[in-house]
C-alpha atoms as a PDB file:
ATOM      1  CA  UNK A   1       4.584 -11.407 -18.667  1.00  0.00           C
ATOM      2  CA  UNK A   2       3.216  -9.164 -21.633  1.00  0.00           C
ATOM      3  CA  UNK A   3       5.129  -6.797 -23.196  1.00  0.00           C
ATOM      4  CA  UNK A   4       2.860  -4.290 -22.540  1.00  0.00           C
ATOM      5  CA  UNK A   5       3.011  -5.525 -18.621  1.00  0.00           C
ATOM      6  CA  UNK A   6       6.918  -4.972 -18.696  1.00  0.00           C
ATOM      7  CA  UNK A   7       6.532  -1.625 -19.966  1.00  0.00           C
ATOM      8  CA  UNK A   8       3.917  -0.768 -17.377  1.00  0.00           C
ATOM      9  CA  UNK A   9       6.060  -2.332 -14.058  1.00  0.00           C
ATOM     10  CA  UNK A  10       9.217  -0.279 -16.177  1.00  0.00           C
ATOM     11  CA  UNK A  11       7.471   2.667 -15.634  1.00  0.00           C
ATOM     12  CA  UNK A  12       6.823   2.512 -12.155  1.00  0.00           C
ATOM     13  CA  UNK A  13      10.415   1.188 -11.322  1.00  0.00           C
ATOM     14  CA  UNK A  14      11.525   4.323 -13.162  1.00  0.00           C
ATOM     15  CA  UNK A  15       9.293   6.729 -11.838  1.00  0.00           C
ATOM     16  CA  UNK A  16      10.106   5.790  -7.937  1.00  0.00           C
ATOM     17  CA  UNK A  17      14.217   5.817  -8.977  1.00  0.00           C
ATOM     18  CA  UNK A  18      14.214   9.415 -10.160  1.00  0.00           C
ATOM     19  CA  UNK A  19      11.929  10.864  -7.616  1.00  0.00           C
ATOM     20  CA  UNK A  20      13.391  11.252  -3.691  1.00  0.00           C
ATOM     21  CA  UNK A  21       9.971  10.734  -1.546  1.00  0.00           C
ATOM     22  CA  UNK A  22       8.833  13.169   1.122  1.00  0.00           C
ATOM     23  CA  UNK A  23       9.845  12.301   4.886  1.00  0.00           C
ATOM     24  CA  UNK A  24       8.536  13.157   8.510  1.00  0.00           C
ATOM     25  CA  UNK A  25      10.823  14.190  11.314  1.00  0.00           C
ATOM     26  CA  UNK A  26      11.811  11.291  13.575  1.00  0.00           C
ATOM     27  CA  UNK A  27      10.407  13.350  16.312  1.00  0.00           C
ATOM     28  CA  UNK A  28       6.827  14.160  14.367  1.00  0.00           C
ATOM     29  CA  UNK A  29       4.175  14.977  17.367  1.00  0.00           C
ATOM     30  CA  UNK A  30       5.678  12.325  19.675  1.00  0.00           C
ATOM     31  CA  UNK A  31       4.605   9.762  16.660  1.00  0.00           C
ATOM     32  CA  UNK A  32       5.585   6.292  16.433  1.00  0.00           C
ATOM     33  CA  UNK A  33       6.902   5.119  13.249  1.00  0.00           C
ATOM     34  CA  UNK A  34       5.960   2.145  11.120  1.00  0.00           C
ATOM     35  CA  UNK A  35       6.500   1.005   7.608  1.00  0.00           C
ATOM     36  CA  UNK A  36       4.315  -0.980   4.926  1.00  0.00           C
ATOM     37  CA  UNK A  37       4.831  -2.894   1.277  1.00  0.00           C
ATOM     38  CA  UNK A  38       2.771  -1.958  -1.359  1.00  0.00           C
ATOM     39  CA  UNK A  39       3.088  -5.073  -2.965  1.00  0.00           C
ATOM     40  CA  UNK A  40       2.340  -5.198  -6.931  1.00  0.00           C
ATOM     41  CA  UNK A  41       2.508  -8.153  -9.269  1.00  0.00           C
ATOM     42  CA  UNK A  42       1.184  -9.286 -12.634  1.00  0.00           C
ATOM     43  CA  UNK A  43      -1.492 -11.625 -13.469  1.00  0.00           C
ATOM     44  CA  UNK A  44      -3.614 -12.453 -16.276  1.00  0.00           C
ATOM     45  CA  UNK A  45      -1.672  -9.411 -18.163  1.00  0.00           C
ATOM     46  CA  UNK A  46      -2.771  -6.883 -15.748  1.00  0.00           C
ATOM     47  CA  UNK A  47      -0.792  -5.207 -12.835  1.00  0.00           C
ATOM     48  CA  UNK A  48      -2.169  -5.986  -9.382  1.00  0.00           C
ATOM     49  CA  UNK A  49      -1.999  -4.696  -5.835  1.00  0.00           C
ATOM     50  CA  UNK A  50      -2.354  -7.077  -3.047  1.00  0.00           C
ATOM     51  CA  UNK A  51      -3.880  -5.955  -0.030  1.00  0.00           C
ATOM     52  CA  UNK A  52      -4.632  -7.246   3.666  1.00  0.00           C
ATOM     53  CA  UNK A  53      -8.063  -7.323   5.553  1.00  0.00           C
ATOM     54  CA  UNK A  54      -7.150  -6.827   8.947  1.00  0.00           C
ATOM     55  CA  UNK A  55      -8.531  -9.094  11.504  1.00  0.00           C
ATOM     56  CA  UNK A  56     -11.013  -7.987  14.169  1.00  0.00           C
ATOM     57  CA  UNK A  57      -8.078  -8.603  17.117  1.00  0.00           C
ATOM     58  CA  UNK A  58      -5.459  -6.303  15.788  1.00  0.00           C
ATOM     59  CA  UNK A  59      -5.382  -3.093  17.824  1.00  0.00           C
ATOM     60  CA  UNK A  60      -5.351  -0.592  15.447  1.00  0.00           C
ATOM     61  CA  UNK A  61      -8.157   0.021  12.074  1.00  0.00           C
ATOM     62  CA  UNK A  62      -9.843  -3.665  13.085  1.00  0.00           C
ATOM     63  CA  UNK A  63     -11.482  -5.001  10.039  1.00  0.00           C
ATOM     64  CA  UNK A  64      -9.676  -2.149   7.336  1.00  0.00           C
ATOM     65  CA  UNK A  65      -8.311  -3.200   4.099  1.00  0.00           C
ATOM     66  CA  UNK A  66      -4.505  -2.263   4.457  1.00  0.00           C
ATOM     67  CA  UNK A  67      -1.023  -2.699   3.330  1.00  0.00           C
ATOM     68  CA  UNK A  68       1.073  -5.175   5.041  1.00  0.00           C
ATOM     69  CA  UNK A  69       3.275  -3.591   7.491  1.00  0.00           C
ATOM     70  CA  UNK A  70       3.267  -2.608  10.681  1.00  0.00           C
ATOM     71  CA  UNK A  71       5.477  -1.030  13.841  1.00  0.00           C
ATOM     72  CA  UNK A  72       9.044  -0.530  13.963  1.00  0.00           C
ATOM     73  CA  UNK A  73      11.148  -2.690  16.243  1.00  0.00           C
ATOM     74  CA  UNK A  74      14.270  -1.859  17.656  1.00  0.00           C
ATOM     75  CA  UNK A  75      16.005  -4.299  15.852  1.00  0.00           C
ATOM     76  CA  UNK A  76      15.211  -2.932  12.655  1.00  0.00           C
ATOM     77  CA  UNK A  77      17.951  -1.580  10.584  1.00  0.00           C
ATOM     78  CA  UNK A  78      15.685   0.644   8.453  1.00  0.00           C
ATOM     79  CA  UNK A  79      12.019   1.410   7.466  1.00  0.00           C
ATOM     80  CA  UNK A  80      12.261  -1.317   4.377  1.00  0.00           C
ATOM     81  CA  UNK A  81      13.801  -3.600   6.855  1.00  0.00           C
ATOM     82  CA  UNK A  82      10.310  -3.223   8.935  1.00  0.00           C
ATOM     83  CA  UNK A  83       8.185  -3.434   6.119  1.00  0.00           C
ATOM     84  CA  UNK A  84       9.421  -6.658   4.864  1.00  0.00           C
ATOM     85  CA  UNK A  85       9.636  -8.260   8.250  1.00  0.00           C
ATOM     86  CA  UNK A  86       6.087  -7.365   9.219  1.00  0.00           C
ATOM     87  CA  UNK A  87       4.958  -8.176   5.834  1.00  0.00           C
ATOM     88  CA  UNK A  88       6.531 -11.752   6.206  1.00  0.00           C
ATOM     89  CA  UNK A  89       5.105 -12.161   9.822  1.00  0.00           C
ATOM     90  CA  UNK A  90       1.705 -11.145   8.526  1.00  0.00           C
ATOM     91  CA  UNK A  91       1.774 -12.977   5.055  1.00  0.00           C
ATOM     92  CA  UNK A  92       4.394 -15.495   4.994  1.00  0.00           C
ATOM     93  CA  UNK A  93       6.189 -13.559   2.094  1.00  0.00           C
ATOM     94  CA  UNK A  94       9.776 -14.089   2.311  1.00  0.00           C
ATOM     95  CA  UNK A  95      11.734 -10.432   2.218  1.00  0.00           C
ATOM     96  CA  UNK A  96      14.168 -12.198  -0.290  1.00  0.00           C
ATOM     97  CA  UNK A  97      11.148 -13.044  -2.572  1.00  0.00           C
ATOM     98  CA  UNK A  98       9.797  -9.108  -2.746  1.00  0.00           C
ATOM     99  CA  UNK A  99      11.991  -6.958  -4.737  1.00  0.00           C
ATOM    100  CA  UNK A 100      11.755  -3.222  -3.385  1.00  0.00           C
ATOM    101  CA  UNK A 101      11.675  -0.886  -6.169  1.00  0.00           C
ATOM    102  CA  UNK A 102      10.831   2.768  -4.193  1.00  0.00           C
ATOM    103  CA  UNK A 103      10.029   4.354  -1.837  1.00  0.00           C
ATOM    104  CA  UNK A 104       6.687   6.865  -1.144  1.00  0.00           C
ATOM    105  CA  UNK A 105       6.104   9.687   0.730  1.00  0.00           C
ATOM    106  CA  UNK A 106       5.613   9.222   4.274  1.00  0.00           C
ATOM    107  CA  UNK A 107       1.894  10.021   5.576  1.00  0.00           C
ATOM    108  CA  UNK A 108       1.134  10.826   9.283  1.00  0.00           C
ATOM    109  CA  UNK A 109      -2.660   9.089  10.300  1.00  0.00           C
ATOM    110  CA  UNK A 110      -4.101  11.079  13.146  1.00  0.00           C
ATOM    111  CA  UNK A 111      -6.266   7.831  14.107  1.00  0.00           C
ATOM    112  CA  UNK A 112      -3.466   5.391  15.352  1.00  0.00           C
ATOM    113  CA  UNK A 113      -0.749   8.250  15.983  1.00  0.00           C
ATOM    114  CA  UNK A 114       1.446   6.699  13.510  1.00  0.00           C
ATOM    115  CA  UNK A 115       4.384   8.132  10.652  1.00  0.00           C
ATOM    116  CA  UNK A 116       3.762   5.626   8.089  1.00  0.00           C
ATOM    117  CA  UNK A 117       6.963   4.869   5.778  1.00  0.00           C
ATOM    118  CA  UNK A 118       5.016   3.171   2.430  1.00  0.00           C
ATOM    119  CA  UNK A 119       7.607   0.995   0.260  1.00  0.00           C
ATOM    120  CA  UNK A 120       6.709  -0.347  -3.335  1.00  0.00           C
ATOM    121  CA  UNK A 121       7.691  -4.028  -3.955  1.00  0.00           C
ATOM    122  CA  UNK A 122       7.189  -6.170  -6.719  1.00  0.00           C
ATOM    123  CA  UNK A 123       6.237  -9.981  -5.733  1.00  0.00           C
ATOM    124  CA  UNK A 124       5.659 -13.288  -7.361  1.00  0.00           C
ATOM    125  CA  UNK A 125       2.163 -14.607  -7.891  1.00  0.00           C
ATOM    126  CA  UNK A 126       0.715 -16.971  -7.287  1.00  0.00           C
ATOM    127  CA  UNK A 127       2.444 -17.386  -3.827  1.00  0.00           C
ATOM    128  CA  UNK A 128       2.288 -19.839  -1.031  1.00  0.00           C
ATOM    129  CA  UNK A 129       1.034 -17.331   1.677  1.00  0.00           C
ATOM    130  CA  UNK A 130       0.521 -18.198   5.126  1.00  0.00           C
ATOM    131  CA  UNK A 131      -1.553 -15.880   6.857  1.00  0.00           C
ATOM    132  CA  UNK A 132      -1.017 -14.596  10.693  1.00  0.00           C
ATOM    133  CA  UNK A 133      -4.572 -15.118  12.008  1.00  0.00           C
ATOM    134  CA  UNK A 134      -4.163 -12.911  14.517  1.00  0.00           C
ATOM    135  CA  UNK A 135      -4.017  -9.885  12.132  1.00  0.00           C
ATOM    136  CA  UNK A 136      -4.886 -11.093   9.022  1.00  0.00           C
ATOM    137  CA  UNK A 137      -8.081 -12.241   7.966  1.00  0.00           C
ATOM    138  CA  UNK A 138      -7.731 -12.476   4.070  1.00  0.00           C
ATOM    139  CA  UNK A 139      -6.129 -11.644   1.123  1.00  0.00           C
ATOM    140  CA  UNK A 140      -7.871  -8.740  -1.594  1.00  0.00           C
ATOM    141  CA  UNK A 141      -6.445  -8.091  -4.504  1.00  0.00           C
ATOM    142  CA  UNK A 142      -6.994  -4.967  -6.977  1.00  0.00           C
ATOM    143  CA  UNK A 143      -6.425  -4.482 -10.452  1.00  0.00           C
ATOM    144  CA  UNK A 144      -3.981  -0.832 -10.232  1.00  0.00           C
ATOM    145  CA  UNK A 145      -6.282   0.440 -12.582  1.00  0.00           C
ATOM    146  CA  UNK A 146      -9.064   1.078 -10.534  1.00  0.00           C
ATOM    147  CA  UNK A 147      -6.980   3.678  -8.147  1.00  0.00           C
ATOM    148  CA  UNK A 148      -5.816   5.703 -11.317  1.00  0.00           C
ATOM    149  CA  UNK A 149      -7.957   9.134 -11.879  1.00  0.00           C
ATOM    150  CA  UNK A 150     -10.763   8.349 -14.529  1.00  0.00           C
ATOM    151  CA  UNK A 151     -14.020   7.037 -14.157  1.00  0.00           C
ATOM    152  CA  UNK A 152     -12.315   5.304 -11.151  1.00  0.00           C
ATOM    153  CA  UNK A 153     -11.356   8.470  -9.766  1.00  0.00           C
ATOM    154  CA  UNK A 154     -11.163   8.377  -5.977  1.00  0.00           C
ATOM    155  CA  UNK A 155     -14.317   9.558  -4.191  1.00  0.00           C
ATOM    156  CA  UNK A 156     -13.967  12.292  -1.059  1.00  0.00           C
ATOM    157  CA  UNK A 157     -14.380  10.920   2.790  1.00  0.00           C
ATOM    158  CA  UNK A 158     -15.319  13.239   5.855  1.00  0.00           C
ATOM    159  CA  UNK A 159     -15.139  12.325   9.046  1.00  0.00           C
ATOM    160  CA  UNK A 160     -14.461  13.518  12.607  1.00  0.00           C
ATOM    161  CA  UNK A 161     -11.602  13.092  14.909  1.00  0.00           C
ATOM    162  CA  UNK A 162     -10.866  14.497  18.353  1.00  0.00           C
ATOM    163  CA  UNK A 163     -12.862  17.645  17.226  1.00  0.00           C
ATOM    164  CA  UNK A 164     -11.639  18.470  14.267  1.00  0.00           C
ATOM    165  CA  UNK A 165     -12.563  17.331  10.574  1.00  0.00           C
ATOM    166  CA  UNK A 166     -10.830  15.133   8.396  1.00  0.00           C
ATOM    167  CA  UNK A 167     -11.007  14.538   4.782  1.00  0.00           C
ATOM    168  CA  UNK A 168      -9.790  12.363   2.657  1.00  0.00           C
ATOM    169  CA  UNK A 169     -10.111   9.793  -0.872  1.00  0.00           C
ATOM    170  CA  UNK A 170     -12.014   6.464  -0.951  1.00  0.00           C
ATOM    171  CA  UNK A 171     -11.852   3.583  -3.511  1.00  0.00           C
ATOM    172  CA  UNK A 172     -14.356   0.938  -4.406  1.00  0.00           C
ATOM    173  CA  UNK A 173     -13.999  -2.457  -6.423  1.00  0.00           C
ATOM    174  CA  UNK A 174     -15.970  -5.559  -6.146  1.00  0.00           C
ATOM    175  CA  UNK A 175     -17.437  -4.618  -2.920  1.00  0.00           C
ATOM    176  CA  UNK A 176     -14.587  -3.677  -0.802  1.00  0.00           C
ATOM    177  CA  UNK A 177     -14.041  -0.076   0.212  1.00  0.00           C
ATOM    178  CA  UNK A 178     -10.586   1.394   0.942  1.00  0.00           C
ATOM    179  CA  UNK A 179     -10.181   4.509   3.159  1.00  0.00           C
ATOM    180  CA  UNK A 180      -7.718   6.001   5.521  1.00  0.00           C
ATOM    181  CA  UNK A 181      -4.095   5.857   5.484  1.00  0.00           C
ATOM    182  CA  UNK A 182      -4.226   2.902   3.216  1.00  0.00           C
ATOM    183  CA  UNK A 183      -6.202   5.234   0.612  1.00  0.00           C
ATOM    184  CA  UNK A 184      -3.760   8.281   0.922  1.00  0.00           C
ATOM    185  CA  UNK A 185      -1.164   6.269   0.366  1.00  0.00           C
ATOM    186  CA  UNK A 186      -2.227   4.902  -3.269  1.00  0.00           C
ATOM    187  CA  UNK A 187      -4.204   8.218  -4.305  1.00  0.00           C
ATOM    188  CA  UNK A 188      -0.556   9.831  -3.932  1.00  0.00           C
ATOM    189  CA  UNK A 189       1.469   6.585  -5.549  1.00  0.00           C
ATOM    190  CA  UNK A 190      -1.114   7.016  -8.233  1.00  0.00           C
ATOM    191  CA  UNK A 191      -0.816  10.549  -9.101  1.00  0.00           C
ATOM    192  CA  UNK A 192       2.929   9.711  -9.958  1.00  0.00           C
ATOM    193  CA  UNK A 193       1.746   7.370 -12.526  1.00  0.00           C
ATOM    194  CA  UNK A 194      -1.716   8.611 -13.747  1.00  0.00           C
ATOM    195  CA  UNK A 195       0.036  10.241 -17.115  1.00  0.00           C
ATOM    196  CA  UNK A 196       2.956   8.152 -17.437  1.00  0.00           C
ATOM    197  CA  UNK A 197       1.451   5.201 -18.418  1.00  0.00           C
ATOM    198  CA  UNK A 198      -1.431   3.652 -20.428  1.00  0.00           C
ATOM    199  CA  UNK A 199      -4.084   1.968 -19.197  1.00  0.00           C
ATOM    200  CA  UNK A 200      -6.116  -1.383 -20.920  1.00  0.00           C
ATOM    201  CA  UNK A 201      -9.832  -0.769 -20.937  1.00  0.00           C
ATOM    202  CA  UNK A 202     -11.499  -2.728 -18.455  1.00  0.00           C
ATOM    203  CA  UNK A 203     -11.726  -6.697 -18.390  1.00  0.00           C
ATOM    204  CA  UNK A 204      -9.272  -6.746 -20.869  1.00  0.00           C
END
């Protein structure tokens, strides 16, 4: 890892430690809870987030690029406890091999009914990942970069719900689009950053 990577993942770690992150009432609109890793890593000297495309059998956002995560069971002794579990049964990462290094603010997502609890974990890469097929239909990764105001800047969504109008950011790299929850989520992690740190110019 660069120096100048060490500095940027320093940053982050920092920024998430002194901050305490927004949270939802347990009893939110009758919501059920779930929790997701952000997981970030470093290749090729740039910072990375790795993301999910969601197979077309899940039950919820079929085909969406997402975070790994997923309900809370029961069993689960805390939101980070149900992000890492659902992030191994969906990716094959081990919780001991993701390091946990914040937490964001919960979002609510009016689609699926669902407080979302986002955690931000570092990860080694590469990784042997094995992949749930049932909910996971590939890998995408994204240089952080691209989700930090700029010329990246996140573009606005609209759309309808139940009668009433939603709107929200999008991102766009190599193709993919990422909306929804899963777009919230890093527009908000990225405002925390966006004049903390600096950013390499593109491709380098």
């Amino acid at each position: 890892m660069s120096a100048e990577e060490e500095c940027f993942l320093d940053v982050i770690v920092k920024t998430l430690a002194g901050r305490s992150p927004e949270k939802i009432a347990s009893d939110y609109r009758g919501y059920r809870h779930s929790a997701v890793l952000i997981p970030l890593f470093s290749h090729h000297g740039e910072c990375r987030v790795l993301f999910t495309k969601r197979s077309e059998t899940v039950e919820h956002h079929k085909g969406q690029i997402s975070f790994p995560g997923g309900a809370v069971d029961a069993e689960d002794e805390s939101f980070e406890e149900t992000a890492l579990r659902e992030t191994w049964e969906e990716i094959g990462l081990r919780p001991g091999d993701a390091c946990v290094v914040g937490r964001l603010d919960d979002i609510a997502t009016v689609a699926s009914n669902f407080v979302i609890h986002p955690y931000v974990g570092l990860i080694p890469y590469p990784y042997d990942f094995v992949l749930s097929p049932e909910e996971v239909e590939h890998l995408v990764t994204m240089p952080l970069r691209v989700f930090i105001p700029g010329e990246n800047a996140a573009r606005g969504c609209t759309f309808q719900y139940m009668g009433e109008t939603f709107h929200g950011p999008t991102f766009t790299f190599d193709g993919q689009v990422i909306w929804g929850a899963t777009a919230r989520i890093m527009d908000k992690f990225v405002s925390l950053l966006a004049d903390k740190i600096p950013l390499p110019p593109e491709g380098k």
